[in-house]
Protein backbone atom coordinates (compact mmCIF):
# COMPACT_ATOMS: atom_id res chain seq x y z
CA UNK A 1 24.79 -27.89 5.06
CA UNK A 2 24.91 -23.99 4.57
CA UNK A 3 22.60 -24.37 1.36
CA UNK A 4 20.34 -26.45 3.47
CA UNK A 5 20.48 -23.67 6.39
CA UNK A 6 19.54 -21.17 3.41
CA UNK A 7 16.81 -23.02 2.16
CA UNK A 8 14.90 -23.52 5.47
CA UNK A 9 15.44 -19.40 5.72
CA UNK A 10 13.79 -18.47 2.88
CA UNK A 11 11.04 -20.79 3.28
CA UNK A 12 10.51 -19.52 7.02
CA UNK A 13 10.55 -16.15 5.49
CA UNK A 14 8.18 -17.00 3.09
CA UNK A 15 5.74 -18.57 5.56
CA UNK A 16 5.72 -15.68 7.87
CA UNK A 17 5.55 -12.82 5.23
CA UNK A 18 2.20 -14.71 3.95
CA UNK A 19 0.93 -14.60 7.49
CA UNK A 20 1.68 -11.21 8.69
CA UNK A 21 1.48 -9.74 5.65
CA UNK A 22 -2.67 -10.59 5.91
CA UNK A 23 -3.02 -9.48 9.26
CA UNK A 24 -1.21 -6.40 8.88
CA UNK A 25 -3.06 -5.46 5.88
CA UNK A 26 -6.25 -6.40 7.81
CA UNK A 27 -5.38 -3.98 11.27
CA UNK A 28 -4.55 -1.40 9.05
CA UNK A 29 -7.90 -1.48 6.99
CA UNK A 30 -9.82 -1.66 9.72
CA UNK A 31 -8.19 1.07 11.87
CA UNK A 32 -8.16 3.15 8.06
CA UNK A 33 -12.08 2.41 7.85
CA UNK A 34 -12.97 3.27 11.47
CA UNK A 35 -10.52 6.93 11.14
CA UNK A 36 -12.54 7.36 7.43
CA UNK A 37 -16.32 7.05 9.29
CA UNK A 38 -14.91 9.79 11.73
CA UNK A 39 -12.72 12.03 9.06
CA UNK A 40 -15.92 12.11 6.37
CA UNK A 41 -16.70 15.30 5.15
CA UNK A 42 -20.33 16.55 6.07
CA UNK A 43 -22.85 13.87 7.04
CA UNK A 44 -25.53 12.78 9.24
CA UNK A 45 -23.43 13.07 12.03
CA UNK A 46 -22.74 16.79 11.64
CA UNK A 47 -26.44 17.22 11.62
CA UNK A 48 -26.56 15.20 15.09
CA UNK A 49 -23.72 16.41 16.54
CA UNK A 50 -22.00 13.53 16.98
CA UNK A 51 -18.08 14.43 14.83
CA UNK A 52 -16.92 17.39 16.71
CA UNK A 53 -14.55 19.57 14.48
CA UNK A 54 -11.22 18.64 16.83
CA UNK A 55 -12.17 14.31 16.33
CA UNK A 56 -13.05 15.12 12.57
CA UNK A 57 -9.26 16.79 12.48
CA UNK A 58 -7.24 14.04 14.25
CA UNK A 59 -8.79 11.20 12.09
CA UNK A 60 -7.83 13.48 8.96
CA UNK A 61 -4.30 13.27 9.96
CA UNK A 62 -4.35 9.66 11.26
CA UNK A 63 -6.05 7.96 8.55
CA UNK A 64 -3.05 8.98 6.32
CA UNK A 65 -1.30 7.30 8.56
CA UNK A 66 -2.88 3.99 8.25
CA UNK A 67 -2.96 4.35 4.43
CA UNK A 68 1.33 4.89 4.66
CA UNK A 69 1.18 1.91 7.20
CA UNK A 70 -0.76 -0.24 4.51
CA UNK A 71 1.28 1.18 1.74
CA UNK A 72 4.72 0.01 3.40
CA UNK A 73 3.39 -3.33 4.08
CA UNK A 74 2.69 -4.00 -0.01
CA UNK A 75 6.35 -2.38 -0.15
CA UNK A 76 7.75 -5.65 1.81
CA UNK A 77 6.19 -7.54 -0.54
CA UNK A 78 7.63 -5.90 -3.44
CA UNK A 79 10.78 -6.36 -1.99
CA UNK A 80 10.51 -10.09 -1.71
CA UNK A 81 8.68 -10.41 -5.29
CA UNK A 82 11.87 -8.94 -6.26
CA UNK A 83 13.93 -11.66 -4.50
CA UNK A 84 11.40 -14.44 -5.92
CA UNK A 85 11.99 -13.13 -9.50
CA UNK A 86 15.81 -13.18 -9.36
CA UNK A 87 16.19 -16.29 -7.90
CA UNK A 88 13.45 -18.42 -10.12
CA UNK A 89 11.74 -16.29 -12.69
CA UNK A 90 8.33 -14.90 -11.07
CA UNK A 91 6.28 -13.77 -13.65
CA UNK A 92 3.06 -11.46 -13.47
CA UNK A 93 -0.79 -13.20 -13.48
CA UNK A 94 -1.95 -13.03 -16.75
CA UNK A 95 -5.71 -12.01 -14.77
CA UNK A 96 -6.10 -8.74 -15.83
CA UNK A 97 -7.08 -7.49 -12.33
CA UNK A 98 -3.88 -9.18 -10.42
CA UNK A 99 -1.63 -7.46 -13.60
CA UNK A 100 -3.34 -4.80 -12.36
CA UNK A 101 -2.01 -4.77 -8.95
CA UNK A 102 1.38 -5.70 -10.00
CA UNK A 103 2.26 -2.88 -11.86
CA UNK A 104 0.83 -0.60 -9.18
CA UNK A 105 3.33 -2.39 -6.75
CA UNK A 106 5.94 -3.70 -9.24
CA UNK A 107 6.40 -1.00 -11.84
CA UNK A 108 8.52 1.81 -11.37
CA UNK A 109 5.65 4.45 -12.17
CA UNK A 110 2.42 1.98 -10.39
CA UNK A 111 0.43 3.73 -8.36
CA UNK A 112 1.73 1.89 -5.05
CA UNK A 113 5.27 1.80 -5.66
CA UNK A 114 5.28 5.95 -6.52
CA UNK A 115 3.72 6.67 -3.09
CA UNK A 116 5.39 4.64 -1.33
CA UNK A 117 8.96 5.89 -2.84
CA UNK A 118 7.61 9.66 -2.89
CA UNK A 119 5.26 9.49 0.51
CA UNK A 120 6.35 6.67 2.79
CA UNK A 121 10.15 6.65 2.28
CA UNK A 122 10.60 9.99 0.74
CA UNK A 123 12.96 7.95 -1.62
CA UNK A 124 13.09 11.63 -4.01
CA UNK A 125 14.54 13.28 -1.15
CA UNK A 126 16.94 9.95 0.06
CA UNK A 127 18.04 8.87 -2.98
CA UNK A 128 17.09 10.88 -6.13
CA UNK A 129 16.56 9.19 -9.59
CA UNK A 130 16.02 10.81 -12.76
CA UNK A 131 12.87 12.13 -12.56
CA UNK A 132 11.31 15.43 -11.74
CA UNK A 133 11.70 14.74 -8.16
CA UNK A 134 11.27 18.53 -6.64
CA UNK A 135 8.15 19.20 -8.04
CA UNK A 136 6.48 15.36 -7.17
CA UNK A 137 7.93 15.39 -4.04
CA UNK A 138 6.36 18.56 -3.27
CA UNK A 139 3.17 17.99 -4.41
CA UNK A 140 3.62 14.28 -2.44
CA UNK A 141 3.71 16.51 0.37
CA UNK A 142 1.46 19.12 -0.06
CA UNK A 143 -1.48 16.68 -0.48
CA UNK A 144 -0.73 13.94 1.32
CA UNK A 145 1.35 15.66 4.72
CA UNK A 146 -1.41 18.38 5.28
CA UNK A 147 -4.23 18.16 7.15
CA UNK A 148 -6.38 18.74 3.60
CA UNK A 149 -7.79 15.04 2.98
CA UNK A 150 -9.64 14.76 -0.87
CA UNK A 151 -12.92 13.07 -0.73
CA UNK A 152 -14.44 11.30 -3.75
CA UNK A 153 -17.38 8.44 -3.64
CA UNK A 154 -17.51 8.97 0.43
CA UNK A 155 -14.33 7.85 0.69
CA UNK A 156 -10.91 9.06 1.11
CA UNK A 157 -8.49 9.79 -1.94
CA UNK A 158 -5.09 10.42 -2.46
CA UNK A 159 -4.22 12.04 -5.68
CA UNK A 160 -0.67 12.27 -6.96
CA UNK A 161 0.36 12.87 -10.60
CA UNK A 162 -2.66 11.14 -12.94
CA UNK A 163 -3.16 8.68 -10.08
CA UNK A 164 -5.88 8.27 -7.78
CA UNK A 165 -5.79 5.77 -4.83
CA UNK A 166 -8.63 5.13 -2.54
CA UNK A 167 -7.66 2.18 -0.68
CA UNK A 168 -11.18 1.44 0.68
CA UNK A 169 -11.66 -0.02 -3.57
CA UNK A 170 -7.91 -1.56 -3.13
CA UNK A 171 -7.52 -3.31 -0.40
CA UNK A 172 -10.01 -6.31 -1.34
CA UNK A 173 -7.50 -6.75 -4.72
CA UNK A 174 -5.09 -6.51 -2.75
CA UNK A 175 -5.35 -9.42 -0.40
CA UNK A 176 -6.71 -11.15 -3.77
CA UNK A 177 -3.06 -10.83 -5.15
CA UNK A 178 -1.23 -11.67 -1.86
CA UNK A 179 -2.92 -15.00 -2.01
CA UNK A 180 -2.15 -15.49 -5.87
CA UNK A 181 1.41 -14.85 -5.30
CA UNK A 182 1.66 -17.13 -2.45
CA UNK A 183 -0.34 -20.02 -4.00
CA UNK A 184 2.55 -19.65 -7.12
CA UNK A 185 4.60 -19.94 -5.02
CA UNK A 186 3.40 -22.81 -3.30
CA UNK A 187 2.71 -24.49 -6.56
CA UNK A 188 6.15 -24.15 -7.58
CA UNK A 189 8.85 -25.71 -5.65
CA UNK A 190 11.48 -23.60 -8.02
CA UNK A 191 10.80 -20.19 -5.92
């Protein structure tokens, strides 16, 4: 009976991670791309006089908002990918664009995983590995707490170490790997 009651748990876990995972993803990109139009550097609407200085400010501090939002939301996932793989072997796609966003979620140095350790949970601060955690935390924060936001392409960047993540490029792989993991798992009654 308990095994049962376990069983129906982690598949009503799994069915409601799939779905609010997607539509949390989805508010956040939206609100991220509506805060980026406002937040752009110099543009036609400087010319017109449309961005005042004070909205073009706000949306520079809440757009890194949405992009920590976003971020935690592919840290759930890790968390239960990490569940999945001890309890029936997940493996990574062999597709070299879902391996891709694997080890930016799943690997201890990926692009994801470091901000959301250094920037979302301040995990250097909380619970320090070995690493060189002063100087990346502080640099975490310098760039990503201030009110400087880095621009490449039109779009928002944030820089940390070697790594560059604009999530307006990410966020179409990443709902592209959400439904790969779920269809394995779907397609394998073992997980």
């Amino acid at each position: 009976m308990l095994e049962t009651y376990k069983k129906l748990i982690e598949e009503h876990q799994a069915s409601s991670l799939k779905r609010v995972l997607q539509v949390a993803l989805e508010y956040h990109f939206s609100n991220f791309k509506k805060l980026e139009e406002l937040a752009e550097p110099y543009s036609v609407k400087d010319r017109m006089g449309i961005t005042s200085v004070a909205v073009r400010i706000r949306a520079n501090s809440e757009i890194k908002l949405e992009v920590q939002a976003y971020i935690n939301q592919l840290r759930r996932l890790k968390h239960f990918i990490n569940y999945l793989q001890k309890h029936g072997g997940f493996e990574a796609s062999t597709d070299p664009e879902l391996k891709q966003v694997w080890n930016d979620i799943m690997e201890r140095n990926g692009v994801v995983n470091l901000l959301a350790n250094k920037w979302a949970s301040h995990r250097s601060v909380d619970d320090p590995k070995e690493e060189e955690s002063d100087a990346l935390h502080l640099e975490v924060l310098l760039n990503l707490e201030s009110t400087i936001t880095t621009w490449g392409n039109g779009h928002l960047c944030l820089q940390i170490k070697n790594y560059s993540f604009y999530l307006f490029h990410y966020h179409h792989k990443a709902l592209k790997f959400i439904d790969w993991v779920f269809e394995a798992i779907e397609s394998n009654p073992h997980h």
